[in-house]
C-alpha atoms as a PDB file:
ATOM      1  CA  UNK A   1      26.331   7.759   3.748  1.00  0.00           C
ATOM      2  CA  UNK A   2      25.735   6.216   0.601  1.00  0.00           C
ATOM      3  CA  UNK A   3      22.292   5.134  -0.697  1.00  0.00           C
ATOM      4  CA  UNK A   4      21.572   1.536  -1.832  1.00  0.00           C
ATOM      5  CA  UNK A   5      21.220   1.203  -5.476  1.00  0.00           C
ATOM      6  CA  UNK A   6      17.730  -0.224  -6.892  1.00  0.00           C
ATOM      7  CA  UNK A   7      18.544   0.185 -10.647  1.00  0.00           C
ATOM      8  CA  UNK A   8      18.159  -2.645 -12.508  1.00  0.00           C
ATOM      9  CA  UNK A   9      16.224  -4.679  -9.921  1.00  0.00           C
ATOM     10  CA  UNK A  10      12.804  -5.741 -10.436  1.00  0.00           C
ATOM     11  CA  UNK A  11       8.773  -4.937  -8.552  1.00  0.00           C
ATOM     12  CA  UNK A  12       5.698  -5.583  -8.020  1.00  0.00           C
ATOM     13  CA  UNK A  13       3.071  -3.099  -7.160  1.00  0.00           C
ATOM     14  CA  UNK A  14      -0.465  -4.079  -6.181  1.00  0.00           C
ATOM     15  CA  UNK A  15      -2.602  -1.854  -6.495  1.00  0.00           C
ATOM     16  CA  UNK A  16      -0.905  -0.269  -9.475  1.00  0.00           C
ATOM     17  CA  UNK A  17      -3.180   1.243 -11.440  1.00  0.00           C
ATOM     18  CA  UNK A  18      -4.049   4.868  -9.601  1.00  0.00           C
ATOM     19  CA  UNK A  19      -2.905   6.641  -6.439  1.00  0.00           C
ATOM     20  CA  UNK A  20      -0.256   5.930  -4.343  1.00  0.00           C
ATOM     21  CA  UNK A  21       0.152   2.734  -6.325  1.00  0.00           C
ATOM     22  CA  UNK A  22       0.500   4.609 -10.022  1.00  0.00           C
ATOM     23  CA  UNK A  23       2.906   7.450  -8.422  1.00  0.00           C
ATOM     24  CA  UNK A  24       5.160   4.935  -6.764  1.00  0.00           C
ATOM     25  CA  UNK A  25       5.554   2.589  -9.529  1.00  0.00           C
ATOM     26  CA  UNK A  26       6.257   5.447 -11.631  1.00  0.00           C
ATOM     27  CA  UNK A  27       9.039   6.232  -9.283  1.00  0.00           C
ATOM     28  CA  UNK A  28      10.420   2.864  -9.362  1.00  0.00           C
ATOM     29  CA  UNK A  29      10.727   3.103 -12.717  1.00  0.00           C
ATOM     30  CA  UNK A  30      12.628   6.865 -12.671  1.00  0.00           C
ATOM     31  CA  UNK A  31      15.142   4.557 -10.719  1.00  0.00           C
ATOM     32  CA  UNK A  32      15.675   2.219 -13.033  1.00  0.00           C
ATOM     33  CA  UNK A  33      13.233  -0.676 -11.669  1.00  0.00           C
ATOM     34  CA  UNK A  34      11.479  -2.810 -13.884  1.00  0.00           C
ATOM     35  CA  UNK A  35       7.847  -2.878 -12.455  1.00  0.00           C
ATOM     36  CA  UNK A  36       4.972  -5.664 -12.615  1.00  0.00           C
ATOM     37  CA  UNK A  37       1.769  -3.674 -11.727  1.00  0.00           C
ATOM     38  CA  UNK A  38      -1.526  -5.354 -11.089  1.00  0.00           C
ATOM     39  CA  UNK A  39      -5.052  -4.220 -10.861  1.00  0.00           C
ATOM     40  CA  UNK A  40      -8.987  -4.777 -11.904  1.00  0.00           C
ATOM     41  CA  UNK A  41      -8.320  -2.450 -14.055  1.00  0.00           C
ATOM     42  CA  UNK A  42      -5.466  -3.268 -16.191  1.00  0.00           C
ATOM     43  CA  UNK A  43      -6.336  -0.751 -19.421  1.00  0.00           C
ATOM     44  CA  UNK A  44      -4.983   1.888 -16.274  1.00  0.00           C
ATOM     45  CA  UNK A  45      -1.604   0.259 -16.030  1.00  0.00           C
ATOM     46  CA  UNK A  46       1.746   2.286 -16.661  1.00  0.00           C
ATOM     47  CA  UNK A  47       3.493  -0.147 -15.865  1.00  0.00           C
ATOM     48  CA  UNK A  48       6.710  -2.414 -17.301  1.00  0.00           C
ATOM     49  CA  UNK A  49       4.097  -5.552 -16.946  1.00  0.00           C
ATOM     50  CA  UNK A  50       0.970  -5.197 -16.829  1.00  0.00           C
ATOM     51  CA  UNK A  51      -1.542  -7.797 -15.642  1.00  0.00           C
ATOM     52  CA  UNK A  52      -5.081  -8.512 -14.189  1.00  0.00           C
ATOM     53  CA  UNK A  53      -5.158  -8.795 -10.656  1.00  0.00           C
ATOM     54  CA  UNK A  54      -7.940  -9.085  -7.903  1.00  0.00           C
ATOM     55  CA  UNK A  55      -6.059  -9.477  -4.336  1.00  0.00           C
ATOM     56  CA  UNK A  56      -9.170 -11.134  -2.938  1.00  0.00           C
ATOM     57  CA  UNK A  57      -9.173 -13.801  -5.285  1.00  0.00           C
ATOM     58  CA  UNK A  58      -6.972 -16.947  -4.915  1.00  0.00           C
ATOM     59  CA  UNK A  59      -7.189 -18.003  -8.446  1.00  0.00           C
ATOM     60  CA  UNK A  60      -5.905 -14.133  -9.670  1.00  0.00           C
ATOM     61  CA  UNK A  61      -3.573 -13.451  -7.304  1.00  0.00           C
ATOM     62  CA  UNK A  62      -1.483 -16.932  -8.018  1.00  0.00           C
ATOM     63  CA  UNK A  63      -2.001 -16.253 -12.143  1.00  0.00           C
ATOM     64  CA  UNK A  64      -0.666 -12.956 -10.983  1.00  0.00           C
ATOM     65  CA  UNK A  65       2.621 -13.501  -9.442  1.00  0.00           C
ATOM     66  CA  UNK A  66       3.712 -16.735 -12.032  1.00  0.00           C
ATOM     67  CA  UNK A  67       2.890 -14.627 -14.832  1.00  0.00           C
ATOM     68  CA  UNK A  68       4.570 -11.463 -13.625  1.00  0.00           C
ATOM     69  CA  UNK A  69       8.008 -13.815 -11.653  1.00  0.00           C
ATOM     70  CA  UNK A  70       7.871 -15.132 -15.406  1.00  0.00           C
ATOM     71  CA  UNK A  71       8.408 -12.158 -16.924  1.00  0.00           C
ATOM     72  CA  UNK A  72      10.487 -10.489 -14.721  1.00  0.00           C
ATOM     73  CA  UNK A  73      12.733 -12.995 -13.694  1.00  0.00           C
ATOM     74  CA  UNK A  74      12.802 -12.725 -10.259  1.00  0.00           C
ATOM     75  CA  UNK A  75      11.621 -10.006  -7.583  1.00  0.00           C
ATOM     76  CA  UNK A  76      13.817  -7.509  -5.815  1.00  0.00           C
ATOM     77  CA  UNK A  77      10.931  -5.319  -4.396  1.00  0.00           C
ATOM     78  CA  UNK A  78       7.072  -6.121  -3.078  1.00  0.00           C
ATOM     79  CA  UNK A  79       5.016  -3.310  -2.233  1.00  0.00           C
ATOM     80  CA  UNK A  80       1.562  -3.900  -1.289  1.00  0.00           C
ATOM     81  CA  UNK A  81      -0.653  -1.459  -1.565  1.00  0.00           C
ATOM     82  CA  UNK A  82      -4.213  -2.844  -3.127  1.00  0.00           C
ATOM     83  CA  UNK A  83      -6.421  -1.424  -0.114  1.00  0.00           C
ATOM     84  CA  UNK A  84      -9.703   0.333   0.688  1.00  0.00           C
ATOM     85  CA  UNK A  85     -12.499   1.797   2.763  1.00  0.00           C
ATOM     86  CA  UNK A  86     -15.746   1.448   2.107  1.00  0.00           C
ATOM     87  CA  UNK A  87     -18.485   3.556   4.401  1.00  0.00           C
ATOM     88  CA  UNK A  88     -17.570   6.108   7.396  1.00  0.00           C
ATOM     89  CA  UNK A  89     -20.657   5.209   9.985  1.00  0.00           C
ATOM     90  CA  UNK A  90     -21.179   3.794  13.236  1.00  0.00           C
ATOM     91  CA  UNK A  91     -20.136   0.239  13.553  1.00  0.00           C
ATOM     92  CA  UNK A  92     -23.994  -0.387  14.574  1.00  0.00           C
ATOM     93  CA  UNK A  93     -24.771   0.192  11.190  1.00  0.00           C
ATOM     94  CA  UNK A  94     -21.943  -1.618   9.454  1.00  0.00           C
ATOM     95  CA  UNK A  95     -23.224  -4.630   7.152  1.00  0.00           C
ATOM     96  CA  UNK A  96     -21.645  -7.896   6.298  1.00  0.00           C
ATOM     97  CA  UNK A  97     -20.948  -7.058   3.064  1.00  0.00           C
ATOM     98  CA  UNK A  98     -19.222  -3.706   3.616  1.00  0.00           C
ATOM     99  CA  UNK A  99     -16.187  -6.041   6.334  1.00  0.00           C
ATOM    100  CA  UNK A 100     -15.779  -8.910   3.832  1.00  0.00           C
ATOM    101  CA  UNK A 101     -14.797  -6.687   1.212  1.00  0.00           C
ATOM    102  CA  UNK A 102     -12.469  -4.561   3.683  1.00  0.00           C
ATOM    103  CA  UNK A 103     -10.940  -7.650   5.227  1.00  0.00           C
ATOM    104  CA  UNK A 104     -10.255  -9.536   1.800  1.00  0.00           C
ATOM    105  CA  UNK A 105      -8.672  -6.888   0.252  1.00  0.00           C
ATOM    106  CA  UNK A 106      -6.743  -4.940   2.727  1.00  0.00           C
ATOM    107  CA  UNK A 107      -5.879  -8.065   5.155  1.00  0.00           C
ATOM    108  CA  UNK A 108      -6.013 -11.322   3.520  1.00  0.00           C
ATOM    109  CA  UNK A 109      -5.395 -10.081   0.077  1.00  0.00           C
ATOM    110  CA  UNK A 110      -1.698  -8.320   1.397  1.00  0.00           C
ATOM    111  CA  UNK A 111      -0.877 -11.508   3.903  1.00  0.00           C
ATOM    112  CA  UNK A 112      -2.029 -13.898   0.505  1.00  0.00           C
ATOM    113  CA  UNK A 113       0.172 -11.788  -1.854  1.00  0.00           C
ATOM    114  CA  UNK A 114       2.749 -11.654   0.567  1.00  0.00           C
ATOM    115  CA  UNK A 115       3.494 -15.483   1.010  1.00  0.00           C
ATOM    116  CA  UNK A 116       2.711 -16.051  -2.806  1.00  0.00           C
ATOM    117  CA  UNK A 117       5.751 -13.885  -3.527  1.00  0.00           C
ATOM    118  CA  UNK A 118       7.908 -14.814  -0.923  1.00  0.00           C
ATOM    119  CA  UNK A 119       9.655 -17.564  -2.365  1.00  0.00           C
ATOM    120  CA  UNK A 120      10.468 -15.679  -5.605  1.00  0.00           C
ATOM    121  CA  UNK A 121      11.852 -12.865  -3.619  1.00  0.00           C
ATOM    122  CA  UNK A 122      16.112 -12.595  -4.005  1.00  0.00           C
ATOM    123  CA  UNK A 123      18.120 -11.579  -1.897  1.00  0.00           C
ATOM    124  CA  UNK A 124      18.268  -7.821  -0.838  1.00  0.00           C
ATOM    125  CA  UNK A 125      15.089  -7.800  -1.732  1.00  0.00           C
ATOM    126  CA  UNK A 126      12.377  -4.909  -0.356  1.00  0.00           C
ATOM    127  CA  UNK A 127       8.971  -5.424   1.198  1.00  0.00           C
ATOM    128  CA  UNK A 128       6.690  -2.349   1.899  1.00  0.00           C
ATOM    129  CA  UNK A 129       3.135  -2.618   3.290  1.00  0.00           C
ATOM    130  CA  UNK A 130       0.862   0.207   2.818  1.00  0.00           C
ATOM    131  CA  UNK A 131      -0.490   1.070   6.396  1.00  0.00           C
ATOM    132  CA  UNK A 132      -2.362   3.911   7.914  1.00  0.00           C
ATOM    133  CA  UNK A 133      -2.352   6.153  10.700  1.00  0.00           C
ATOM    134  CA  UNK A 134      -6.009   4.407  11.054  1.00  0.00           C
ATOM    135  CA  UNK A 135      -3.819   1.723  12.491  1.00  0.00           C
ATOM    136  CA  UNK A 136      -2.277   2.583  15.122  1.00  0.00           C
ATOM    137  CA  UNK A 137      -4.996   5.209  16.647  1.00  0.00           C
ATOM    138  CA  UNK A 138      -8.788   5.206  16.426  1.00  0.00           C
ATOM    139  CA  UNK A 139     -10.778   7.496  15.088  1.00  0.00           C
ATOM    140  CA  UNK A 140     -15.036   7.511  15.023  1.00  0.00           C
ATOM    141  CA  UNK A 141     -17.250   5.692  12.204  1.00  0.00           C
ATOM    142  CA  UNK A 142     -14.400   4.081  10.897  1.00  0.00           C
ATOM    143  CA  UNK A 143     -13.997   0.312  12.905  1.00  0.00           C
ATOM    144  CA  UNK A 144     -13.989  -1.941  10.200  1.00  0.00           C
ATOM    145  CA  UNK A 145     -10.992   0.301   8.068  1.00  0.00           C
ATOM    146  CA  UNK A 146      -9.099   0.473  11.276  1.00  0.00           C
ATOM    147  CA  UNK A 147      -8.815  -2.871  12.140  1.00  0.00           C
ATOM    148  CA  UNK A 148      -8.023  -3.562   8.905  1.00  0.00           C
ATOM    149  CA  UNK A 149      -4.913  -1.515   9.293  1.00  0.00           C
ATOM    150  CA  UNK A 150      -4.299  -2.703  13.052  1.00  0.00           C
ATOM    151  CA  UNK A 151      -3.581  -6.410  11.081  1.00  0.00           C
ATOM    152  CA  UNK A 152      -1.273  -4.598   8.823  1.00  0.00           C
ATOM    153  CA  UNK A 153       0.959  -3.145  11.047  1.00  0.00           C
ATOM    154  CA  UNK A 154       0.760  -6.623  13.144  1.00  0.00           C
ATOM    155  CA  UNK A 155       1.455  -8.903  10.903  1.00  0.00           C
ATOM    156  CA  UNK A 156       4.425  -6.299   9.353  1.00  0.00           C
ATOM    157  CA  UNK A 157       5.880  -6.745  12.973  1.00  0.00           C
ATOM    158  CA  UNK A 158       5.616 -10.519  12.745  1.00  0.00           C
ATOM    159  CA  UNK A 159       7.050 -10.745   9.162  1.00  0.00           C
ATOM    160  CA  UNK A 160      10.054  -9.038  10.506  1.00  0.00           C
ATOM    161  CA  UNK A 161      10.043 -11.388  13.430  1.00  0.00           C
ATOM    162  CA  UNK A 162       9.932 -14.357  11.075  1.00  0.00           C
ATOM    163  CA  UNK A 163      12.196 -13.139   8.424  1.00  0.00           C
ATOM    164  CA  UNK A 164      14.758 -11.913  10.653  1.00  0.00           C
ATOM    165  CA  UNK A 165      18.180 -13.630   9.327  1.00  0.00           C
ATOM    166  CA  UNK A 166      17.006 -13.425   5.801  1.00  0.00           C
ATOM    167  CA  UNK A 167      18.385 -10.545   3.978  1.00  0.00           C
ATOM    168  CA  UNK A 168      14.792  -9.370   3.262  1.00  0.00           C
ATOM    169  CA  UNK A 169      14.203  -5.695   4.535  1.00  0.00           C
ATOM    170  CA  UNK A 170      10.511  -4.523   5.522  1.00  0.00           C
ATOM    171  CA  UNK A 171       8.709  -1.162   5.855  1.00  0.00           C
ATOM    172  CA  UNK A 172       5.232  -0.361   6.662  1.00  0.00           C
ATOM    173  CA  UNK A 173       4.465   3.427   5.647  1.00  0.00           C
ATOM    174  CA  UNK A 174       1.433   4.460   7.714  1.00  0.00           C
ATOM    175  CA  UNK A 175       0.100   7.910   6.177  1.00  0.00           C
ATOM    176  CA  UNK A 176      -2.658   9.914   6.981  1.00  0.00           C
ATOM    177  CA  UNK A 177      -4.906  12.176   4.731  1.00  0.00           C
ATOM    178  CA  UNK A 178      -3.603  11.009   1.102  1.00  0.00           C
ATOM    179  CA  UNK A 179      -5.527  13.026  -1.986  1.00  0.00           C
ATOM    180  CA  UNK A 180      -6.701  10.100  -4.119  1.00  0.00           C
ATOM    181  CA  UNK A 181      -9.473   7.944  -5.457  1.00  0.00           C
ATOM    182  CA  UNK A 182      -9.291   6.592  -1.982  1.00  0.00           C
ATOM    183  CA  UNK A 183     -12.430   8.454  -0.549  1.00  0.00           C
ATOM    184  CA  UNK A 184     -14.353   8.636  -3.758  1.00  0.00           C
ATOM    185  CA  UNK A 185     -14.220   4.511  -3.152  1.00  0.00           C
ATOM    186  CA  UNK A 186     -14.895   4.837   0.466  1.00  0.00           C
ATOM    187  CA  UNK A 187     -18.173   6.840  -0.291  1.00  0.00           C
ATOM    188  CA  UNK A 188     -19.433   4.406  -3.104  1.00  0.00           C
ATOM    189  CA  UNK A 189     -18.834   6.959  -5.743  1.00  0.00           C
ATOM    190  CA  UNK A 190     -20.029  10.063  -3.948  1.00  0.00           C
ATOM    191  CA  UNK A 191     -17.747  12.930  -5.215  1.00  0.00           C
ATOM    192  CA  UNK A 192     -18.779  15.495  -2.640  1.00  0.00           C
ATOM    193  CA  UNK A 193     -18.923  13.746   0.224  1.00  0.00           C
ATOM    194  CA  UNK A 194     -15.020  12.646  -1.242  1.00  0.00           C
ATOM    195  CA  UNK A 195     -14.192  16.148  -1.982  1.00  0.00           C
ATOM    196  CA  UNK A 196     -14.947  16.821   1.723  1.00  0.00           C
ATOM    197  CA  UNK A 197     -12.499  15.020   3.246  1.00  0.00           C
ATOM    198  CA  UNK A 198      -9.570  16.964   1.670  1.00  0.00           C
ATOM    199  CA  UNK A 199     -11.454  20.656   1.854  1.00  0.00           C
ATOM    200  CA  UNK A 200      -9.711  23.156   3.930  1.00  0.00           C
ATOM    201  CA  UNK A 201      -6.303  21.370   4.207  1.00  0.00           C
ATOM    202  CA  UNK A 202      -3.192  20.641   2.456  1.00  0.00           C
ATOM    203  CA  UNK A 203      -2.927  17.356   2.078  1.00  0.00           C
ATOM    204  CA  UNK A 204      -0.798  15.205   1.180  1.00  0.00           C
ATOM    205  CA  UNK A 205      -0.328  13.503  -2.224  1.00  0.00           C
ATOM    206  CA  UNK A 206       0.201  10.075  -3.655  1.00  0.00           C
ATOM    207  CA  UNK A 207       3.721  11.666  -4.845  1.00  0.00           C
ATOM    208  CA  UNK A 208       4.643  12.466  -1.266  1.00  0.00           C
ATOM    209  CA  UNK A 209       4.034   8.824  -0.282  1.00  0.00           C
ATOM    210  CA  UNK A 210       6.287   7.350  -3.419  1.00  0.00           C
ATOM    211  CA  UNK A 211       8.981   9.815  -1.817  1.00  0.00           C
ATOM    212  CA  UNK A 212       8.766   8.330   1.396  1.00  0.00           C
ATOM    213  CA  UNK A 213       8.256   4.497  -0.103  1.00  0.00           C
ATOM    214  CA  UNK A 214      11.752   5.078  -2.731  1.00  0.00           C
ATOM    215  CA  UNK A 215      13.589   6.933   0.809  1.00  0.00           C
ATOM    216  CA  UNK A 216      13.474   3.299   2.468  1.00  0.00           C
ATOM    217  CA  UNK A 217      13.922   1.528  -0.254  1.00  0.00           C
ATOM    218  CA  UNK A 218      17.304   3.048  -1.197  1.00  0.00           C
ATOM    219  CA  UNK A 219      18.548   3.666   2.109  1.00  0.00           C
ATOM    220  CA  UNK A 220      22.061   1.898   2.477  1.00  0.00           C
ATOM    221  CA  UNK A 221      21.757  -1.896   2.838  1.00  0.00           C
ATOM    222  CA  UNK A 222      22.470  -2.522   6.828  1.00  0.00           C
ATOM    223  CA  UNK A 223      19.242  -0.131   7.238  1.00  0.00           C
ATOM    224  CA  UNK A 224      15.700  -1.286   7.824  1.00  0.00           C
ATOM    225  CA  UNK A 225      13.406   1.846   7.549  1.00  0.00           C
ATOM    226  CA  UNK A 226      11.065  -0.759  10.456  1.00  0.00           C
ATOM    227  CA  UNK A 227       7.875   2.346  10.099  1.00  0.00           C
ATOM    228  CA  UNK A 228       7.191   5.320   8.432  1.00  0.00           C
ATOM    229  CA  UNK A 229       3.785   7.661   9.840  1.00  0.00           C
ATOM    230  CA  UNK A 230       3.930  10.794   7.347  1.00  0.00           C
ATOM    231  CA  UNK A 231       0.765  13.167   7.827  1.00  0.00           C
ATOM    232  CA  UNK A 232      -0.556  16.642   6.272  1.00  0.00           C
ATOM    233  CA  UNK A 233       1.396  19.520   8.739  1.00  0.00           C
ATOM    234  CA  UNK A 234      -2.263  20.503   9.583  1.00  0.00           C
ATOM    235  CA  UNK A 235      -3.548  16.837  10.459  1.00  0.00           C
ATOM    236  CA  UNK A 236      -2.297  15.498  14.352  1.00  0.00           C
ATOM    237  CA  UNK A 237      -4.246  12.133  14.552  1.00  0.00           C
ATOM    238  CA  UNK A 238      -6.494  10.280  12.312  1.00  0.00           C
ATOM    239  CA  UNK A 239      -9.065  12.123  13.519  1.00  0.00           C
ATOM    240  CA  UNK A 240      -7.469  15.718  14.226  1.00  0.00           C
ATOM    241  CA  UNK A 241      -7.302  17.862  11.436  1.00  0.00           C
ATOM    242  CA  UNK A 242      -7.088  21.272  11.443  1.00  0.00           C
ATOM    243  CA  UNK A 243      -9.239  22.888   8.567  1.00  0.00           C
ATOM    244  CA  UNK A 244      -8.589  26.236   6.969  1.00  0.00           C
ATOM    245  CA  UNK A 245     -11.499  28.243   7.420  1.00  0.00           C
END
């Protein structure tokens, strides 16, 4: 079975600038992709173009994708990954500010990006959501992450429902324990409490995730990777990990 070729098309990462976003746009670009990366912080780019971008924002996220469709004349591939967590706790003591930051970013900022690129995607073009295991099982002091994710995976579903005909193809990659920024964020800049959440397992890295993200994408073109759910060996559920003692 031969794999679909993605050299010489063109991307746009959100989220670029660390993690799973950094390691897959450098991947992209191993295969020959020319790659538009956006992020806050754009002096952390690696990236073909690279250019401000704040997913929560209206204003950025449209300067975003003319300037970046400008310069790359067209796009082939979408993967949105800008995401977060912020807090593990109770819902009881979850605040207002906390939701409207996890909402914006990880909901409306994907479904915003999403239609804002849309009409510059070509055909055979690629889009890849960046889900969680958080979405499609619950785990404790984590509600307003988790629903965030349940709206990913939904509205992937619909987009698929709505797109089918169009030779678009769309993947949602649902991981579970990732090594990254992503719990230094999630505990407002507490390293230990980050540090933590990886201690006693092997888990997995933002390199692993890339793997899986450039598997769909160049998997031949009558193939539509619909979900991928990748976890550590030693983690069952989001909240069933087995620790090394």
């Amino acid at each position: 079975m031969s794999s679909y070729d993605i050299s010489g098309k063109t991307a746009i990462v959100t989220g670029a600038s660390s993690g799973i976003g950094a390691a897959t746009a450098r991947a992209l670009r191993e295969a020959g992709v020319r790659v538009a990366g956006g992020a806050r912080r754009v002096e952390k780019l690696d990236t073909d173009v690279r250019l401000e971008l704040d997913v929560t924002d209206r204003a950025s996220s449209e300067r975003f994708v003319d300037e970046a469709v400008q310069q790359l004349g067209g796009v082939d591939i979408l993967f949105n990954n800008a995401g977060l967590a912020l807090g593990r706790y109770p819902f009881d003591e979850s605040n207002e500010e906390d939701e409207h930051t996890v909402f914006e970013t990880n909901v409306n900022g994907l479904v915003r990006m999403t239609r804002l690129c849309l009409p510059h995607l070509r055909d055979g073009g690629h889009i890849v959501n960046m889900g969680s295991v958080a979405g499609r099982q619950a785990y404790e002091n984590g509600a307003t992450y988790i629903t965030s994710k349940f709206a990913v995976r939904g509205f992937t579903y619909a987009l698929r429902e709505d797109l089918l005909g169009r030779p678009i193809r769309i993947t949602t990659v649902d991981a579970g324990l990732v090594d990254t920024e992503f719990s230094v964020v999630r505990f407002k800049g507490d390293t230990q409490k980050a540090a933590a959440v990886y201690q006693g397992i092997d888990a997995l890295s933002a390199e692993d995730i890339a793997d899986c993200i450039m598997w769909a994408l160049t998997r031949p073109w009558h193939v539509n990777v619909d979900e991928i759910v990748v976890k550590a060996r030693n983690q069952a559920s989001g909240g069933r990990i087995l620790r090394d003692s």
